[in-house]
Protein backbone atom coordinates (compact mmCIF):
# COMPACT_ATOMS: atom_id res chain seq x y z
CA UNK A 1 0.00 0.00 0.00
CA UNK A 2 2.78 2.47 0.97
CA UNK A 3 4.64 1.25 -2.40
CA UNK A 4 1.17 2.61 -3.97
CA UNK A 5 0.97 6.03 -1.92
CA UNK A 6 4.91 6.74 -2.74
CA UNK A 7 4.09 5.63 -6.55
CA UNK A 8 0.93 8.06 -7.28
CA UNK A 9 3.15 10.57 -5.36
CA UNK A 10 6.22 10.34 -7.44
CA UNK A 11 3.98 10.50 -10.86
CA UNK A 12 2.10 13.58 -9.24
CA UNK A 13 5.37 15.22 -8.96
CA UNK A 14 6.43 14.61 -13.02
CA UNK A 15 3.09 15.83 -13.92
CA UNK A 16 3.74 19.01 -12.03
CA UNK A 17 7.36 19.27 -13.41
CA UNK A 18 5.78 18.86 -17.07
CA UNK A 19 3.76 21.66 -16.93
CA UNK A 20 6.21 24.13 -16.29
CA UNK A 21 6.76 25.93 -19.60
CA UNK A 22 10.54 27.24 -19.46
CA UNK A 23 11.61 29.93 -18.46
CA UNK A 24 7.91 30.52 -16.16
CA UNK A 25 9.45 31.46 -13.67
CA UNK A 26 12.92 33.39 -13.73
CA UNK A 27 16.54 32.30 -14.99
CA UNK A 28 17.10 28.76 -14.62
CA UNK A 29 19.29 27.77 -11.59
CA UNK A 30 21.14 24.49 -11.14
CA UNK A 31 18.81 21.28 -10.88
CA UNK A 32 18.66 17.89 -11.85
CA UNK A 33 18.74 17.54 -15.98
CA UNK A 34 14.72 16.38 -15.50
CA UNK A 35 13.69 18.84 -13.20
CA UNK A 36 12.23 21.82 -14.92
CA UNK A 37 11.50 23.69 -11.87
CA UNK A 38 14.11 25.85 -9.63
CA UNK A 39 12.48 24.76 -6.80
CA UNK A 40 11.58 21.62 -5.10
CA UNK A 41 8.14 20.29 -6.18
CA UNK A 42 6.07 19.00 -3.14
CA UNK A 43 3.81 16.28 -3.74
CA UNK A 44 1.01 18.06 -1.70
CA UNK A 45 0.06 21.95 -0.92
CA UNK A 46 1.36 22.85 2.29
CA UNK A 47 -1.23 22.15 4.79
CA UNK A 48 -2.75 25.06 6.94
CA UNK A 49 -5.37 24.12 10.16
CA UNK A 50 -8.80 25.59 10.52
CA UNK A 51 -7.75 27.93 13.40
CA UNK A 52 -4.56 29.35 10.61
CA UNK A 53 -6.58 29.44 7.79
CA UNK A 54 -9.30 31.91 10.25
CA UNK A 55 -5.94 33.80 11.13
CA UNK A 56 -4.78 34.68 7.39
CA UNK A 57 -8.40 35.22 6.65
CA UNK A 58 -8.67 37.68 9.19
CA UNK A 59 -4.90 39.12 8.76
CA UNK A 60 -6.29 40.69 5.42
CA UNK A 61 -7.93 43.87 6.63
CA UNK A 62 -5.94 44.37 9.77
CA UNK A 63 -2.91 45.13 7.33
CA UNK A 64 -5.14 47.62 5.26
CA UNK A 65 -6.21 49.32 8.11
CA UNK A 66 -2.43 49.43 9.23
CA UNK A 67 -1.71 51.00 5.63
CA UNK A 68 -4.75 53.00 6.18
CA UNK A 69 -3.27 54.59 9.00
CA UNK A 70 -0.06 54.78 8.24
CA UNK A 71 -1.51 56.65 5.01
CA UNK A 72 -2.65 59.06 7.61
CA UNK A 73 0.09 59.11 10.04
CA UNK A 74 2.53 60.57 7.31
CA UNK A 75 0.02 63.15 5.96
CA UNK A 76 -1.02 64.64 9.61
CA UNK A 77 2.84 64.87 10.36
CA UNK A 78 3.24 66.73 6.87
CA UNK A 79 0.17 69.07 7.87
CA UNK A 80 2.43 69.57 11.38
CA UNK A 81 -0.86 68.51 13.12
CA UNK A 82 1.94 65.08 14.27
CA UNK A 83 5.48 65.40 14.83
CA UNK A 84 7.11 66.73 11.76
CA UNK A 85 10.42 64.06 12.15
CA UNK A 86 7.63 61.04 11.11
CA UNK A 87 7.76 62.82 7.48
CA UNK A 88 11.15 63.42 7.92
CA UNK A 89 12.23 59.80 8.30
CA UNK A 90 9.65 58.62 5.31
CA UNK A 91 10.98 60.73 2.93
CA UNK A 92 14.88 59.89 3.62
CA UNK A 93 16.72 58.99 0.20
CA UNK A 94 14.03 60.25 -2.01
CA UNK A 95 14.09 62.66 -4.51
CA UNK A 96 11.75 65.56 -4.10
CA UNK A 97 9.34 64.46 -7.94
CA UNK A 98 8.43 61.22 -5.54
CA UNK A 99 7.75 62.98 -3.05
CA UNK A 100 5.98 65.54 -4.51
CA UNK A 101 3.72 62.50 -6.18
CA UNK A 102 2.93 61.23 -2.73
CA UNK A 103 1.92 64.43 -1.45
CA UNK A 104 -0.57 64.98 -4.06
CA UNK A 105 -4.26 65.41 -2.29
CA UNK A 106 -6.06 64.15 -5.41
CA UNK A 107 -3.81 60.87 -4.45
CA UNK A 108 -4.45 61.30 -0.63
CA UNK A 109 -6.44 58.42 -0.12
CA UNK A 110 -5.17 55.87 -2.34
CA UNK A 111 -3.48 52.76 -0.91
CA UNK A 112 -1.76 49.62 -2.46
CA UNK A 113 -4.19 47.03 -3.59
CA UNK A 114 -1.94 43.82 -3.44
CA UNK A 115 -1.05 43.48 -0.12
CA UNK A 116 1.33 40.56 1.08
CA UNK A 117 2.85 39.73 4.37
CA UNK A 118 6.18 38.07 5.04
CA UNK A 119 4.46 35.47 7.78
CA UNK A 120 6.77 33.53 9.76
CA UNK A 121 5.11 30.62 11.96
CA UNK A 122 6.33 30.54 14.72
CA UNK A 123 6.33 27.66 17.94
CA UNK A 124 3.45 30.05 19.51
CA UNK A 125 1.83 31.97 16.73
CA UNK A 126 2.90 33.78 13.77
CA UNK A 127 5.22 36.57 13.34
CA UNK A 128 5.15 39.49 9.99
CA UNK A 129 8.38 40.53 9.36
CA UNK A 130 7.78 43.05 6.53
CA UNK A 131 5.17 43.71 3.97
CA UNK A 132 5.18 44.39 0.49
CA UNK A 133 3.19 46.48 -1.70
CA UNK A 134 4.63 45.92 -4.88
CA UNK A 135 4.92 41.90 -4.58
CA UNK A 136 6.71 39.35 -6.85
CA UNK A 137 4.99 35.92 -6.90
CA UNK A 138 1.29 37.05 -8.27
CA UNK A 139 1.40 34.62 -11.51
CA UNK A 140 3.87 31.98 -9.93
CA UNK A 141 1.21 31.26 -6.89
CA UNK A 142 -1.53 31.66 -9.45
CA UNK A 143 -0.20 28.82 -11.98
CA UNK A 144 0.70 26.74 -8.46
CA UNK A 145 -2.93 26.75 -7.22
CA UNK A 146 -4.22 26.01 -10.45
CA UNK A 147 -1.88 23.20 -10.92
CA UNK A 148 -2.20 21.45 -7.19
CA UNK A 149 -6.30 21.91 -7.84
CA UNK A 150 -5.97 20.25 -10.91
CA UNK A 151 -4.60 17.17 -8.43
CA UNK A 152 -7.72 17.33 -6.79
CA UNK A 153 -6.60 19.04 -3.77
CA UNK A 154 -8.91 21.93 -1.61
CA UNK A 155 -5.85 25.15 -2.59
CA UNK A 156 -6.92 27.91 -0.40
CA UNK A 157 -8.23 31.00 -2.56
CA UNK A 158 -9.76 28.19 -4.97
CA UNK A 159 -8.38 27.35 -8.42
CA UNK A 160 -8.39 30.84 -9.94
CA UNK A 161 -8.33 32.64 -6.70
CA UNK A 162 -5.44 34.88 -7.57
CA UNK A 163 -6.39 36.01 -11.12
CA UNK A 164 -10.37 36.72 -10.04
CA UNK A 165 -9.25 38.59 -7.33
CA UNK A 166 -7.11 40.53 -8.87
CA UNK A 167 -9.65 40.86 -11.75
CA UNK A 168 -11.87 42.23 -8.67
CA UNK A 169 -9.24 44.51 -7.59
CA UNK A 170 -8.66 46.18 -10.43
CA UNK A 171 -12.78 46.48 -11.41
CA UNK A 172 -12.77 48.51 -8.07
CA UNK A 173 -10.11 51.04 -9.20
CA UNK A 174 -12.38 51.50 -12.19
CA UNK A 175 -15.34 49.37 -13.30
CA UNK A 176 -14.64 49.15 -16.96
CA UNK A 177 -10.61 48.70 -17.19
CA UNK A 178 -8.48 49.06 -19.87
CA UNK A 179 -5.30 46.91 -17.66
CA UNK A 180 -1.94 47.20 -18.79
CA UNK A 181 0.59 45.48 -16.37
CA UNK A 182 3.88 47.38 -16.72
CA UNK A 183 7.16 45.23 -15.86
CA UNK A 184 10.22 47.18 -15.88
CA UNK A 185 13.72 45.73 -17.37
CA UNK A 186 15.16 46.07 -13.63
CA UNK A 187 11.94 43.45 -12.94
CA UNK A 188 12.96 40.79 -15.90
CA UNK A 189 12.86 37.81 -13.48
CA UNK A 190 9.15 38.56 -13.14
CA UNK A 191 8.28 39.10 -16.57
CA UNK A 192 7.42 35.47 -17.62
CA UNK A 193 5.27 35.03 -14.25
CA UNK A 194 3.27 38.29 -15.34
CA UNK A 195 2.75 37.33 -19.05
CA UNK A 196 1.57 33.93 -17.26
CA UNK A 197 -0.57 36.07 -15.33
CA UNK A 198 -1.88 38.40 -18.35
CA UNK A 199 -3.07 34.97 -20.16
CA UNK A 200 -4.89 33.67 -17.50
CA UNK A 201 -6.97 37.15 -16.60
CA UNK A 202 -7.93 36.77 -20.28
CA UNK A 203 -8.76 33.49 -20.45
CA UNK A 204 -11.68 34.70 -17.78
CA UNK A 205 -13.03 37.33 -20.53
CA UNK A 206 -10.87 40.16 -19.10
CA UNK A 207 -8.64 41.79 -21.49
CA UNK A 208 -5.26 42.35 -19.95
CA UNK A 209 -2.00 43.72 -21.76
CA UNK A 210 1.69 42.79 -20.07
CA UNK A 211 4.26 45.96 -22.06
CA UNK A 212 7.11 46.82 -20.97
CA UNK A 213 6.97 50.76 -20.52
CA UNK A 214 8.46 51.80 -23.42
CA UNK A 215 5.65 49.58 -25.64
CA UNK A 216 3.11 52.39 -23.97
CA UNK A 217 1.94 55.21 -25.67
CA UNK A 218 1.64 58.40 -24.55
CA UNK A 219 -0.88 61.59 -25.97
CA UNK A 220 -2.56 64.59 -24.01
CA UNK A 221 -5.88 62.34 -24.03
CA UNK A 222 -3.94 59.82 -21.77
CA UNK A 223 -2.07 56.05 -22.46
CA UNK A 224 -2.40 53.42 -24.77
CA UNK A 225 -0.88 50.26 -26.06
CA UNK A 226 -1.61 48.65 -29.14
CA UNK A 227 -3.92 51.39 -30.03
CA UNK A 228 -6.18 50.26 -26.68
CA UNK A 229 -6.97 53.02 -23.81
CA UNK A 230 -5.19 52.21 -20.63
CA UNK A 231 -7.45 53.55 -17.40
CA UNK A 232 -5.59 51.19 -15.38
CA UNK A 233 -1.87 50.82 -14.55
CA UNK A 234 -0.78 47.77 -12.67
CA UNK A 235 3.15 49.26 -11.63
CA UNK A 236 5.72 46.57 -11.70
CA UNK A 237 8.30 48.56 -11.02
CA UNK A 238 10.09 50.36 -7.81
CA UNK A 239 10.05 53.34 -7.02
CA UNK A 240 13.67 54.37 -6.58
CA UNK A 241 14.02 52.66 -10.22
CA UNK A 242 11.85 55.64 -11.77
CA UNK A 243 15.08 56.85 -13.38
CA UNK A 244 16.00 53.75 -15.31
CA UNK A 245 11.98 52.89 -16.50
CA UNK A 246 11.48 54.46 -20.14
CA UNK A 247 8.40 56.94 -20.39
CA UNK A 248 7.94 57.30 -16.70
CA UNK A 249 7.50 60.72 -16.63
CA UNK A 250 4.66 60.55 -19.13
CA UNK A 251 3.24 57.95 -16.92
CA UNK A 252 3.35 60.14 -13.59
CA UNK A 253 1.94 63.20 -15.51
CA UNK A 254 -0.75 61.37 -16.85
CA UNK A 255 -1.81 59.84 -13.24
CA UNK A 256 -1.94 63.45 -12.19
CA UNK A 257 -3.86 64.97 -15.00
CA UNK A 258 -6.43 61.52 -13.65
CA UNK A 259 -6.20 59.98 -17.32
CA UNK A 260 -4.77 56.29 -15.60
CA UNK A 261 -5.05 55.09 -12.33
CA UNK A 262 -1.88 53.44 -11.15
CA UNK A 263 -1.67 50.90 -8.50
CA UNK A 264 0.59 50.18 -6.23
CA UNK A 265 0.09 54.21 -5.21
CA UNK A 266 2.84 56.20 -5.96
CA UNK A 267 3.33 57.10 -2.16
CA UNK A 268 6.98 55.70 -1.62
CA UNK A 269 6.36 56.47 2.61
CA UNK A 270 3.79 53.52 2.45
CA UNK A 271 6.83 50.96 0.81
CA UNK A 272 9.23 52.00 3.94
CA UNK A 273 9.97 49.02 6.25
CA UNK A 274 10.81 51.45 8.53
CA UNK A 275 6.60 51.89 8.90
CA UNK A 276 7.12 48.93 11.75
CA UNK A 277 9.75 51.33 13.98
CA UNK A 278 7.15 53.96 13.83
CA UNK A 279 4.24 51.71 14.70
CA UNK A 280 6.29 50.47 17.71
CA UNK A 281 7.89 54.28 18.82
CA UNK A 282 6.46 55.13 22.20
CA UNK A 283 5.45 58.27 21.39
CA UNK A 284 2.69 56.99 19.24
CA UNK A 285 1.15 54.36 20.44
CA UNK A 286 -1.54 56.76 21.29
CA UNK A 287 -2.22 57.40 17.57
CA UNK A 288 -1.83 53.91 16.74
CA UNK A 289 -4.51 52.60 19.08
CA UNK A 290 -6.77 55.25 18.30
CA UNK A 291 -6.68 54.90 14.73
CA UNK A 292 -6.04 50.71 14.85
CA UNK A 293 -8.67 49.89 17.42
CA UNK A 294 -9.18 46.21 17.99
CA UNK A 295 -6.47 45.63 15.20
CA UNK A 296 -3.94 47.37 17.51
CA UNK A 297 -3.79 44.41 19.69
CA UNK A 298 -3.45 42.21 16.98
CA UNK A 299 -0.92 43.62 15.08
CA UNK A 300 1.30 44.43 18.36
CA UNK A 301 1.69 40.88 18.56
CA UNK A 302 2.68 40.52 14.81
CA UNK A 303 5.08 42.68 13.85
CA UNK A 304 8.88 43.05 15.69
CA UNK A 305 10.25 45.34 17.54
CA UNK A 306 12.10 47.08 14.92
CA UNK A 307 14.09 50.32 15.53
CA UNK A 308 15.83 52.86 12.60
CA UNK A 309 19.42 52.80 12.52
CA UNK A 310 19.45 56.42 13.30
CA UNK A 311 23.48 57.94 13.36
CA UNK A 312 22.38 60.71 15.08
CA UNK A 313 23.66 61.91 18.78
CA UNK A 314 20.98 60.75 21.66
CA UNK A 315 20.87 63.19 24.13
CA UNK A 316 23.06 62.27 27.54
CA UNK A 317 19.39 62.18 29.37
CA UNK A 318 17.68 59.79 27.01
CA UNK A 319 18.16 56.52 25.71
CA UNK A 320 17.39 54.28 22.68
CA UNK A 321 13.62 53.29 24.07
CA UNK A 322 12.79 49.12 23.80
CA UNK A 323 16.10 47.58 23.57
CA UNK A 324 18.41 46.99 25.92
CA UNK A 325 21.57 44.78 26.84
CA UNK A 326 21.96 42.72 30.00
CA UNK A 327 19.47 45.42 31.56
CA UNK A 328 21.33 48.26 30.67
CA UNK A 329 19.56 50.79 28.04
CA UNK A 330 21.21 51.52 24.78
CA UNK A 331 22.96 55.30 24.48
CA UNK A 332 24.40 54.64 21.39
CA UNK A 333 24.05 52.23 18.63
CA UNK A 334 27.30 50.89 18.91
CA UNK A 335 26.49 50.17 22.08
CA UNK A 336 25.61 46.78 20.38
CA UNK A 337 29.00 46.21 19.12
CA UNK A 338 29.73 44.70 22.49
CA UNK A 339 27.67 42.09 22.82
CA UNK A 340 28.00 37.98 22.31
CA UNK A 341 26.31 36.06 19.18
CA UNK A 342 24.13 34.58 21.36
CA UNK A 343 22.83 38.27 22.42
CA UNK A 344 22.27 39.02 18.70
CA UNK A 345 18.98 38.10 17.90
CA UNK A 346 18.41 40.93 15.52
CA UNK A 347 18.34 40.87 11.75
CA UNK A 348 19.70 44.25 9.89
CA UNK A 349 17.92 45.11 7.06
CA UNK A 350 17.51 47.92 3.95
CA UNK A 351 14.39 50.03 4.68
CA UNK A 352 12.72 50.61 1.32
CA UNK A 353 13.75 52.73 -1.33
CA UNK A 354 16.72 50.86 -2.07
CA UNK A 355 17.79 48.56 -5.38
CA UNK A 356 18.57 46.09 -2.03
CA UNK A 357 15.59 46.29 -0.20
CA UNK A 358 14.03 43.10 -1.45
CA UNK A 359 14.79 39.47 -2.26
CA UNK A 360 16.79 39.10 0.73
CA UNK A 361 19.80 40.96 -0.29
CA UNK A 362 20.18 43.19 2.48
CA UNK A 363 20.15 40.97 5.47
CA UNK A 364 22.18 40.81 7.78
CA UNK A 365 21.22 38.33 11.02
CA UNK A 366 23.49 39.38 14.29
CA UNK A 367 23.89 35.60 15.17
CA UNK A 368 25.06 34.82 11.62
CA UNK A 369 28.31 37.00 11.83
CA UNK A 370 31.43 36.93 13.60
CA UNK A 371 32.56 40.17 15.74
CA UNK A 372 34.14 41.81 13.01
CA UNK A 373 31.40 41.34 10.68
CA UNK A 374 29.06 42.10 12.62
CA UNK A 375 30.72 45.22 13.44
CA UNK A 376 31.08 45.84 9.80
CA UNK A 377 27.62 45.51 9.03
CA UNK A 378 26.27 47.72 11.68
CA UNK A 379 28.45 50.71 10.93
CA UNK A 380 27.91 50.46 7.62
CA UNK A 381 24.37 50.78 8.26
CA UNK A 382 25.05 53.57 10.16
CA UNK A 383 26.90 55.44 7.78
CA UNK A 384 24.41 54.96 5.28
CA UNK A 385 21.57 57.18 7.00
CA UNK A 386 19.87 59.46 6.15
CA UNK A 387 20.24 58.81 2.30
CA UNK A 388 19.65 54.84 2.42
CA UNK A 389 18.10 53.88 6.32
CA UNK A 390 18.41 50.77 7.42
CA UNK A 391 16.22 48.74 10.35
CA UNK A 392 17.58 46.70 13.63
CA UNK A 393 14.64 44.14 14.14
CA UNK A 394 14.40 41.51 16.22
CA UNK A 395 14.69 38.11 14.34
CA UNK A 396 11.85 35.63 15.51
CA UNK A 397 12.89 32.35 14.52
CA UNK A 398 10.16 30.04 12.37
CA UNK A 399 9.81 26.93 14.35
CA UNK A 400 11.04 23.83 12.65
CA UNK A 401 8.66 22.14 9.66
CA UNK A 402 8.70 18.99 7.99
CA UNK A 403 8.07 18.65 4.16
CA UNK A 404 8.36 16.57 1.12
CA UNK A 405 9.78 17.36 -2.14
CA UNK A 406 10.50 14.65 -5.36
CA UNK A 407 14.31 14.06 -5.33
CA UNK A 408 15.00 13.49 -9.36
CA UNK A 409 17.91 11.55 -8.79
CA UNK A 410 16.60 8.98 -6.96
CA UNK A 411 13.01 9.52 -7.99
CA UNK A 412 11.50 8.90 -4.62
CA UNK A 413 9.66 11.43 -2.26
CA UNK A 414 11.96 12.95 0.21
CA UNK A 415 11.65 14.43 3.68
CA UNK A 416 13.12 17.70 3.95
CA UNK A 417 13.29 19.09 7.95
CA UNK A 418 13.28 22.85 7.12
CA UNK A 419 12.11 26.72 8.29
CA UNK A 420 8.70 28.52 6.70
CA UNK A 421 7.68 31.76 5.34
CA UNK A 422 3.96 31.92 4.17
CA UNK A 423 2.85 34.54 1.79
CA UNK A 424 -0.61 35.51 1.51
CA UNK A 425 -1.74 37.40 -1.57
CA UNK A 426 -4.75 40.26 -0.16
CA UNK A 427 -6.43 42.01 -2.82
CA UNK A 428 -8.28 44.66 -1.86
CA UNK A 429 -12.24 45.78 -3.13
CA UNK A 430 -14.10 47.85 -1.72
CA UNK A 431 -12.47 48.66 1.44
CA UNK A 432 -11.65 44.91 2.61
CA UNK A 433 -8.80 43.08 2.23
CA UNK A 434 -9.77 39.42 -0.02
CA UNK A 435 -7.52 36.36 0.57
CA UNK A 436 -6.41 35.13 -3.23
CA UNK A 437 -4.21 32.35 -2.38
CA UNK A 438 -0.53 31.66 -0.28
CA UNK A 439 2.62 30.30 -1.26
CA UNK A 440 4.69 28.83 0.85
CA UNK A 441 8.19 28.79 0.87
CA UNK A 442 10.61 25.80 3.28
CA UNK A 443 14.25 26.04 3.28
CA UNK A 444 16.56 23.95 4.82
CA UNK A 445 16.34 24.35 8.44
CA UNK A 446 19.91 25.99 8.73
CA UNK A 447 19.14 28.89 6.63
CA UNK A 448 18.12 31.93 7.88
CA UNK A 449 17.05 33.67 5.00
CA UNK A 450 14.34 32.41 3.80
CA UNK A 451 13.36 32.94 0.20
CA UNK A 452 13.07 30.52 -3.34
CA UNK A 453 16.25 29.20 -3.72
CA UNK A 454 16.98 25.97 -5.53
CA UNK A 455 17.00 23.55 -2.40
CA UNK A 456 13.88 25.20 -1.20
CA UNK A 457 10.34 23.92 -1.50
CA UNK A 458 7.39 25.88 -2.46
CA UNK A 459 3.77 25.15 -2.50
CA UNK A 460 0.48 26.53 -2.07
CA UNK A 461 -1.42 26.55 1.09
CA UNK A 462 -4.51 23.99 1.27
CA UNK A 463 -6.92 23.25 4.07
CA UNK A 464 -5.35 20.53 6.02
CA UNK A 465 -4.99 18.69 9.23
CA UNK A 466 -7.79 19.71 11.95
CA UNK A 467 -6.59 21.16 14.91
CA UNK A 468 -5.99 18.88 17.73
């Protein structure tokens, strides 16, 4: 019987791996011959309880209303009705055309409509380590819950979750769309994923267009491609890349003349990490609860202590507030530079508008490094503020998850004892926050960074074991 299980399991696996049209999903990295994936193919979606899958279901619209008011934290401290160093901090790095685009009131209440979470479970609860607005991963966990459904299997979000609610998403920005999805050359990796994407919101009767931004057209009436009226904008590209993306000028002027509607927002202050040291400063936790309510609570439990690597001089009377070593309160940031491995339970990270501020490339975790880099990476850090900030947070471990993968050589199911990061894909209508589907991601247990590399395994999320 178990000869049958492992059998149908193996053959599940090669179906999956023939699927994959080359290159889907990014540059090929170094695999078995057979294996057409970069990642290890599970034979089963990751499973999720009924008490987690009511946690990301809820986690949705606490995170908009956390982007709500951190919308409004940034504009009251603009307006001088908050402290005016909140705007200061935001708008660190960027040059003044961005943030002259965020400022704009006819933009005021706009906020991203993808939202996804960097959840880390941990042994007692979860843990959100950052958030991104401008997410990788929308047509990859797309073609992976339409592939695991096809196996029969209950893929939370449903078959086509990802593309109808984005389809939904976008019908809220404007009810009859004319979508383009823009991918930058700086983006290339996510190209193939987003074409992937295109086809499928077409294949539900929604006509889509994937250009790169110098296949738009541009005239005083507003944009176009192919001849066809773009009203909506889906922005694949950073921010801090607006130099090096063709036509972007033309696209900015035309979002402020109101001839296209381009989401993610182009409010840079709402793509700062840095949003979780400001949600966590003590001298707003008054504005946080007030404008948070019950999701206050909530997210207080979520997100990390995380602090702004701030070169400045404290004051002799004050200290660093929320951190502190062997009881003693931090004066100084180097302060830190005396301290053990084992007292370094702190990842260092990019803040936002940074070409390093994503796919892992930044991090730095404290009990990773030896003394001297350690030291290195903290005054470099440092040194870099105010034009590039970087974050202290405290690193929460994921607890320790078991998971199969196909092992090509050997053709056999595998066990794999490894770390997790779930990513939930929100799309937002109509004020709430839907739930379109969640990848997860398992690396090897002795990584710390977790993202998709070769040896790691990624799946959807499915309803699973029952609790208890």
């Amino acid at each position: 019987m178990e000869s049958n299980v492992a059998t149908i399991e193996v053959e599940r696996c090669l179906r999956l791996n023939e699927r994959v049209a080359l290159p889907l999903f990014g540059p090929k990295r170094e695999a078995h011959p057979q294996q057409r994936t970069p990642w290890r193919i599970a034979p089963e979606p990751f499973p999720l309880s009924e008490e987690e899958e009511k946690f990301f279901l809820r986690l949705g619209d606490d995170l908009l209303a956390f982007y709500r008011a951190s919308n409004k934290l940034y504009q009251e401290s603009v307006k001088n009705r908050l402290p005016g160093w909140i705007a200061e901090y935001l708008d660190f790095g960027k040059p003044p055309e961005v943030i002259d685009y965020g400022r704009m009131n006819r933009f005021k209440n706009d906020l991203p409509s993808v939202i996804r979470p960097d959840v880390l479970p941990l042994g007692n609860g979860f843990a959100v380590s950052e958030l991104d607005s401008v997410p990788g991963g929308i047509g990859f966990t797309a073609w992976l819950g339409k592939q695991y459904s096809r196996e029969g299997f209950d893929v939370l979000g449903g078959a086509n979750g990802m593309a109808e609610n984005f389809i939904a998403m976008v019908s809220a920005l404007n009810p009859n769309p004319g979508l383009a999805i823009v991918v930058s050359r700086e983006a290339d990796d996510y190209w193939d994923e987003m074409v992937f994407l295109g086809e499928e919101l077409n294949s539900l009767g929604f006509p889509t267009r994937v250009a790169r931004p110098e296949q738009i057209d541009f005239s005083e009436k507003g944009l176009s491609v192919d001849g066809k009226e773009i009203s909506v904008l889906y922005r694949f590209f950073e921010l801090f890349d607006l130099k090096n993306v063709p036509k972007s000028e033309l696209f900015l002027y035309s979002a402020k003349k109101e001839r296209v509607r381009i989401t993610p927002p182009l409010k840079a202050f709402l793509e700062e990490k840095m949003l979780f040291a400001l949600f966590h400063h003590p001298r707003l936790r008054s504005f946080w609860q007030s404008e948070l309510g019950d999701s206050y609570d909530f997210l207080a439990k979520l997100l990390p202590p995380t602090w702004i690597l701030d070169d400045r001089e404290v004051p002799p009377h004050a200290v660093i507030p929320g951190i502190e070593l062997g009881g003693r309160p931090l004066h100084h940031w180097l302060d830190l530079l005396d301290t053990k491995k084992r007292e370094r339970d702190y990842v260092i990270k990019a803040s936002g508008f940074s070409d390093i501020a994503w796919g892992s490339r930044s991090l730095a975790f404290g009990k990773d490094l030896s003394n001297e880099d350690w030291e290195e990476s903290l005054k470099k850090s440092l040194a870099s503020f105010p034009k590039n900030p970087f974050l202290l947070q405290e690193h929460r471990k994921p607890k320790r998850t078991k998971a199969r993968y196909l092992d090509f050589s050997h053709l056999a199911i595998e066990e794999m004892e490894g770390r997790t990061r779930l990513c939930p894909y929100y799309f937002v209508q109509n004020g709430k926050a839907v739930l379109g589907g969640i990848l997860a991601t398992i690396c090897p247990a002795d990584k710390l960074a977790i993202h998709g590399m070769s040896d790691a395994i990624m799946a959807p999320c499915c309803r699973g074991q029952e609790d208890g």
